[in-house]
Protein backbone atom coordinates (compact mmCIF):
# COMPACT_ATOMS: atom_id res chain seq x y z
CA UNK A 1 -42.71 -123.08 -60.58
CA UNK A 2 -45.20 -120.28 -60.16
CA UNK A 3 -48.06 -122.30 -62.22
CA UNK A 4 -47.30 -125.50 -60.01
CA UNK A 5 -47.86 -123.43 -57.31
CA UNK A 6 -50.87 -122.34 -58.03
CA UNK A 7 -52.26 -126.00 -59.31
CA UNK A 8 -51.32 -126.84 -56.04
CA UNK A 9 -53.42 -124.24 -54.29
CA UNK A 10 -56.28 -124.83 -56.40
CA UNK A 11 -55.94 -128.84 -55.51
CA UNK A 12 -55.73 -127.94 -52.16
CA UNK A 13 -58.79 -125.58 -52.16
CA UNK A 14 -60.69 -127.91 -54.11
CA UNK A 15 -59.96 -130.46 -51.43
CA UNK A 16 -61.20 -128.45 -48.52
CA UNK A 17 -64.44 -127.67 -50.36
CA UNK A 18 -65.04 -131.13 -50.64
CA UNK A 19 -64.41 -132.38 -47.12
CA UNK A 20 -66.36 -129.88 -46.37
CA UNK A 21 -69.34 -130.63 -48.73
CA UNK A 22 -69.01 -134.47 -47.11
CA UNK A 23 -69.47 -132.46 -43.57
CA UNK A 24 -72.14 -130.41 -44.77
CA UNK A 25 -74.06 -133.88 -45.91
CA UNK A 26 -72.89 -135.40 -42.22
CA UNK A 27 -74.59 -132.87 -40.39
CA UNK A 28 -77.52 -132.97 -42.26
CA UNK A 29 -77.86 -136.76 -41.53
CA UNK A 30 -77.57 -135.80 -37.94
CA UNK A 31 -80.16 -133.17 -38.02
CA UNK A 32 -82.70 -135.84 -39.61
CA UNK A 33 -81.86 -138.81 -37.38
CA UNK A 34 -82.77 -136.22 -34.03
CA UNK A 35 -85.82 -135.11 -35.78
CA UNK A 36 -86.87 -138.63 -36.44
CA UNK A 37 -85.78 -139.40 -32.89
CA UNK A 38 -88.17 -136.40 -31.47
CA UNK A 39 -91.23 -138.14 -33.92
CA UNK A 40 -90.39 -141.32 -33.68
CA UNK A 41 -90.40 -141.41 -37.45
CA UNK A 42 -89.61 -145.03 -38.66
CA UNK A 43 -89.89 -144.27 -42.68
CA UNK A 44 -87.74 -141.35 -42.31
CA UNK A 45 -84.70 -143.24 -40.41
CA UNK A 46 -85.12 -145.28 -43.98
CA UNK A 47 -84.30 -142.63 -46.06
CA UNK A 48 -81.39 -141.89 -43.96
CA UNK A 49 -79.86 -145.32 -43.66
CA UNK A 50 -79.68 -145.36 -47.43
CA UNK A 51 -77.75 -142.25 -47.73
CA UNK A 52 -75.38 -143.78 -45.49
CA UNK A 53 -73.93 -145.25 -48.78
CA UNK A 54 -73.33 -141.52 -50.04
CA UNK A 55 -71.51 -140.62 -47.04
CA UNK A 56 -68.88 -143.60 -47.70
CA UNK A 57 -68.15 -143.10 -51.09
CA UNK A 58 -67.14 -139.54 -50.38
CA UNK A 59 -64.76 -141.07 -47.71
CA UNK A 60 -63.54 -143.56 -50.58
CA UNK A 61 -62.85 -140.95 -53.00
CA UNK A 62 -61.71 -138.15 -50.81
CA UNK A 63 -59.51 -140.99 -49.35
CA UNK A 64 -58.02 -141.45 -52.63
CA UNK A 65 -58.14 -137.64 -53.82
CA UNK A 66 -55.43 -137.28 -50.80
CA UNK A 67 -53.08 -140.33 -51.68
CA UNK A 68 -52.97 -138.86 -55.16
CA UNK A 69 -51.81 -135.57 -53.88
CA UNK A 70 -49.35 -137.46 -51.68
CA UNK A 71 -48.09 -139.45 -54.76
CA UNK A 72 -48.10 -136.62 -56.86
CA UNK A 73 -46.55 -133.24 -54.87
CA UNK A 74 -44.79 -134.80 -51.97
CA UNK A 75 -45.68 -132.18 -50.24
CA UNK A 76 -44.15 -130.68 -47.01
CA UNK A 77 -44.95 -128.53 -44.00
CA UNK A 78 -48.48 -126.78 -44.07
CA UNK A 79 -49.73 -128.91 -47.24
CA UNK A 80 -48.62 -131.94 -45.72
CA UNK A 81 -50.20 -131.30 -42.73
CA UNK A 82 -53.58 -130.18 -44.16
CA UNK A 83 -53.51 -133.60 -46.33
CA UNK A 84 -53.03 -135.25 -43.26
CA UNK A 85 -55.64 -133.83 -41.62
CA UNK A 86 -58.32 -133.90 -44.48
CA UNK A 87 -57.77 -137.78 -44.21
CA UNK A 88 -58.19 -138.10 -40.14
CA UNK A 89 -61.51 -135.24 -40.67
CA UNK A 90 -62.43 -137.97 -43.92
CA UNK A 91 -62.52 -140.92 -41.32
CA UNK A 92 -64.11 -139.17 -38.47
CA UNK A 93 -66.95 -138.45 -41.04
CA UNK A 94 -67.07 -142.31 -42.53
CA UNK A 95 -67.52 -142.79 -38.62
CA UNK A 96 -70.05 -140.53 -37.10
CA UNK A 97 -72.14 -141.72 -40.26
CA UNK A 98 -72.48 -145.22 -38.59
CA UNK A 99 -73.49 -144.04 -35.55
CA UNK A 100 -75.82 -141.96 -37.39
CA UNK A 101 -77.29 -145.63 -38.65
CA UNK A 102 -77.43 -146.81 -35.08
CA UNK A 103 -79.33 -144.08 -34.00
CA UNK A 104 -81.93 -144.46 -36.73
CA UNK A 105 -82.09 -148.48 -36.10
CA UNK A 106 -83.05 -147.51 -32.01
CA UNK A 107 -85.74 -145.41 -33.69
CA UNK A 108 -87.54 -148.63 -35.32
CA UNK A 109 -88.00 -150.20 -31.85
CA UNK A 110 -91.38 -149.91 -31.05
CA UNK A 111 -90.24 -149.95 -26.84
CA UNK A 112 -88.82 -146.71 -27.81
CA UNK A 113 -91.51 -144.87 -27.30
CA UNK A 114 -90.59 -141.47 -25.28
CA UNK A 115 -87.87 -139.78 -25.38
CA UNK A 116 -85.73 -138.56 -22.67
CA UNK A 117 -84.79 -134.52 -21.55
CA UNK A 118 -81.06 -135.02 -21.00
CA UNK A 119 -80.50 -137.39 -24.19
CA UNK A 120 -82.48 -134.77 -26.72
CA UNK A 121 -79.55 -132.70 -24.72
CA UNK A 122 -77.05 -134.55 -25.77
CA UNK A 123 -77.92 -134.78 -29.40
CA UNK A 124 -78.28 -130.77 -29.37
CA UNK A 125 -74.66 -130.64 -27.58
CA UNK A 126 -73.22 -133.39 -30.31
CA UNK A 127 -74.67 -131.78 -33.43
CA UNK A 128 -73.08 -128.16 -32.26
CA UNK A 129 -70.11 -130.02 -31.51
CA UNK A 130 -69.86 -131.48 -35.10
CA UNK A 131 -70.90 -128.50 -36.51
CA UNK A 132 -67.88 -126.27 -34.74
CA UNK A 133 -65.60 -128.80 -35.36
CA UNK A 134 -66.35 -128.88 -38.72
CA UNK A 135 -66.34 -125.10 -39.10
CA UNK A 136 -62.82 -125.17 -37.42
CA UNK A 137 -61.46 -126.91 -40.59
CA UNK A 138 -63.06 -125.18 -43.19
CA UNK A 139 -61.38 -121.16 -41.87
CA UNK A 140 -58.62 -123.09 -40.19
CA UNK A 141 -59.66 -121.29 -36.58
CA UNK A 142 -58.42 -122.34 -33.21
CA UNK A 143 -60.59 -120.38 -31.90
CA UNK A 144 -63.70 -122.87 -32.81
CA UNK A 145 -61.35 -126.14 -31.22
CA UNK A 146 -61.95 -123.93 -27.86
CA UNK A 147 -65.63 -124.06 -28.38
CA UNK A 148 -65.36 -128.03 -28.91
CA UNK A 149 -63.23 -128.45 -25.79
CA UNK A 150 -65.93 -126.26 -23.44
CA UNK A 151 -68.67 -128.38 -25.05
CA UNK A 152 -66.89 -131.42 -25.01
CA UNK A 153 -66.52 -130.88 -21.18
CA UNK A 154 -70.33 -130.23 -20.86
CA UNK A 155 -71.25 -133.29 -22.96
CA UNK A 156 -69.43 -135.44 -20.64
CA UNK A 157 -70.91 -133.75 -17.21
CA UNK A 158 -74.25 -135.00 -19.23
CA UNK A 159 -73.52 -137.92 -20.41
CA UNK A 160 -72.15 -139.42 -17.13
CA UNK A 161 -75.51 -137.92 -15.65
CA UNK A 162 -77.74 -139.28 -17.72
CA UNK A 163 -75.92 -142.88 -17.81
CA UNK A 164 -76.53 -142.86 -14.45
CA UNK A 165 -80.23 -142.07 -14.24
CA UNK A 166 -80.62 -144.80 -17.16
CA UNK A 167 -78.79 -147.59 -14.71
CA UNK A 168 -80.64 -146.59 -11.66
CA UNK A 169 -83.95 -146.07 -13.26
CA UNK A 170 -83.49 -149.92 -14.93
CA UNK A 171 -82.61 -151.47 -11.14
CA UNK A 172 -85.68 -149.86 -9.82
CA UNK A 173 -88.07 -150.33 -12.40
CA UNK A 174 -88.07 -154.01 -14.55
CA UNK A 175 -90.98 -153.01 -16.56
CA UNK A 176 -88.47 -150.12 -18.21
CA UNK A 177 -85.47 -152.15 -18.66
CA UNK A 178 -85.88 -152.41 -22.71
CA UNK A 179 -87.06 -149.06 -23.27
CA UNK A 180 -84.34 -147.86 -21.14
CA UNK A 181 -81.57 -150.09 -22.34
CA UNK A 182 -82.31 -148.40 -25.28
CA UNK A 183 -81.87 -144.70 -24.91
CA UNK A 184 -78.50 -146.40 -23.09
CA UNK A 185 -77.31 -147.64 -26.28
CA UNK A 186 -78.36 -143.94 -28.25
CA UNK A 187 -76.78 -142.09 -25.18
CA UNK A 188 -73.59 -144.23 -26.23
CA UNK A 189 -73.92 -143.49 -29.87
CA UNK A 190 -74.83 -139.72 -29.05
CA UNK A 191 -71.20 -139.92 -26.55
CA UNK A 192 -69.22 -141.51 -29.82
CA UNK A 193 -70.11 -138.76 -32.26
CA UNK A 194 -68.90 -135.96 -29.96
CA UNK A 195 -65.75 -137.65 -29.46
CA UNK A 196 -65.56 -137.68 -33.23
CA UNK A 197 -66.25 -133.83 -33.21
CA UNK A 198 -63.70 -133.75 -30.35
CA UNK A 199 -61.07 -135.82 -32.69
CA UNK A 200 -61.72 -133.05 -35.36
CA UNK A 201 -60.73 -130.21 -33.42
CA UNK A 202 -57.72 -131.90 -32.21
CA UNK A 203 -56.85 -132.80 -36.16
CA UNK A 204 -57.29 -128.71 -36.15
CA UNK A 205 -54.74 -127.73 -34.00
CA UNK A 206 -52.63 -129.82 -35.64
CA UNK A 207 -52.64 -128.55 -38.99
CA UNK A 208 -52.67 -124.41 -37.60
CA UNK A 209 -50.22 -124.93 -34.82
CA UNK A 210 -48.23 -128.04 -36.68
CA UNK A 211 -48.51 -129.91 -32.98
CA UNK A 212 -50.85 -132.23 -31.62
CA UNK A 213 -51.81 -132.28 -27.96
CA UNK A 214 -50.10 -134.06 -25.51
CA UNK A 215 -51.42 -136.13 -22.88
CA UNK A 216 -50.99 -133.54 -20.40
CA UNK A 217 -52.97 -131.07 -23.03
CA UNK A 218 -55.78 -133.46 -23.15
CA UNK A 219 -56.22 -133.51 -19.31
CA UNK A 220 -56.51 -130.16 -19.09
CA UNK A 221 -59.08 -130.11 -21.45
CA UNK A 222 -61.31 -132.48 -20.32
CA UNK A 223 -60.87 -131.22 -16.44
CA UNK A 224 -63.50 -129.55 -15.09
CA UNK A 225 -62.81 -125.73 -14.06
């Protein structure tokens, strides 16, 4: 029973490491994409796009690592609920990857050609976000989901702001309607991928507190103080 145990553990661990390997790669496709966004570096976004492919065969077979554990061990209680959130972190991943991909597409339009103060923001504010979120999982620490939820609250002050400044900015101005319908659609992309981080963190409490948040827990979150 002991040595079943401790196969267990060692699956487990193993499992961890390797969603966390998959975020490690995540991030670093974020990193890129900004910097390619702050040079406006077309052949770059190219190399990125094609590691896309490497991001979702790690969901696949992480995906599948988890069912087997499932199949196998039946587990229970904590196990059960770190399996279950190693698949919900797995999918967040596969996801924030194709935004990734739509940020890097925006970058080969040739109208985008500045950037704009509150969206490099934003992508700052996302990447942290993905980055705590991510850490959260790996030590298992509520305290990180806090540091989501405060940024998660500032990301959305910004993101309404700058939305806003887009829309009016296009009504006033025809000649910037495509550049600006543009950094509309990466603002959008940018908003996605911190909701993703935000999902994360929730997925954390879950599997330290073995309770998800209720509606009235996610309107407390998001309201401002």
């Amino acid at each position: 029973m002991d040595h079943t145990h401790k196969n267990i553990d060692l699956e487990l661990s193993d499992l961890r490491t390797k969603v966390s390997q998959m975020g490690d790669l995540v991030i670093a496709q974020i990193e890129s994409a900004l910097r390619c966004l702050r040079e406006h570096d077309v052949p770059g976004t190219r190399m990125i796009i094609e590691q896309d492919s490497n991001v979702n065969q790690m969901d696949i077979d992480l995906e599948e690592m988890c069912l087997q554990f499932l199949a196998l061990h039946q587990p229970v209680a904590r196990d059960l609920r770190l399996i279950t959130a190693a698949m919900k972190v797995i999918s967040e991943l596969e996801r924030i990857g194709d935004r990734v991909v739509n940020i890097c597409e925006i970058v080969h339009d040739r109208e985008l050609t500045t950037s704009h103060t509150e969206v490099s923001q934003m992508g700052s504010l996302a990447l942290a976000m993905v980055r705590d979120s991510l850490a959260a999982f790996s030590q298992a620490d509520t305290s990180l989901v806090k540091q989501v939820f405060e940024k998660d609250k500032e990301f959305d002050a910004l993101y309404g702001k700058t939305f806003a400044q887009l829309t009016a900015t296009v009504a006033k101005d025809p000649d910037r309607v495509a550049h600006d319908t543009k950094l509309a659609f990466l603002s959008r992309d940018l908003n996605e991928i911190s909701e993703h981080a935000t999902n994360i963190a929730e997925v954390v409490m879950f599997m330290v507190d073995g309770k998800s948040l209720t509606h009235m827990d996610m309107h407390e979150r998001r309201a401002p103080r």
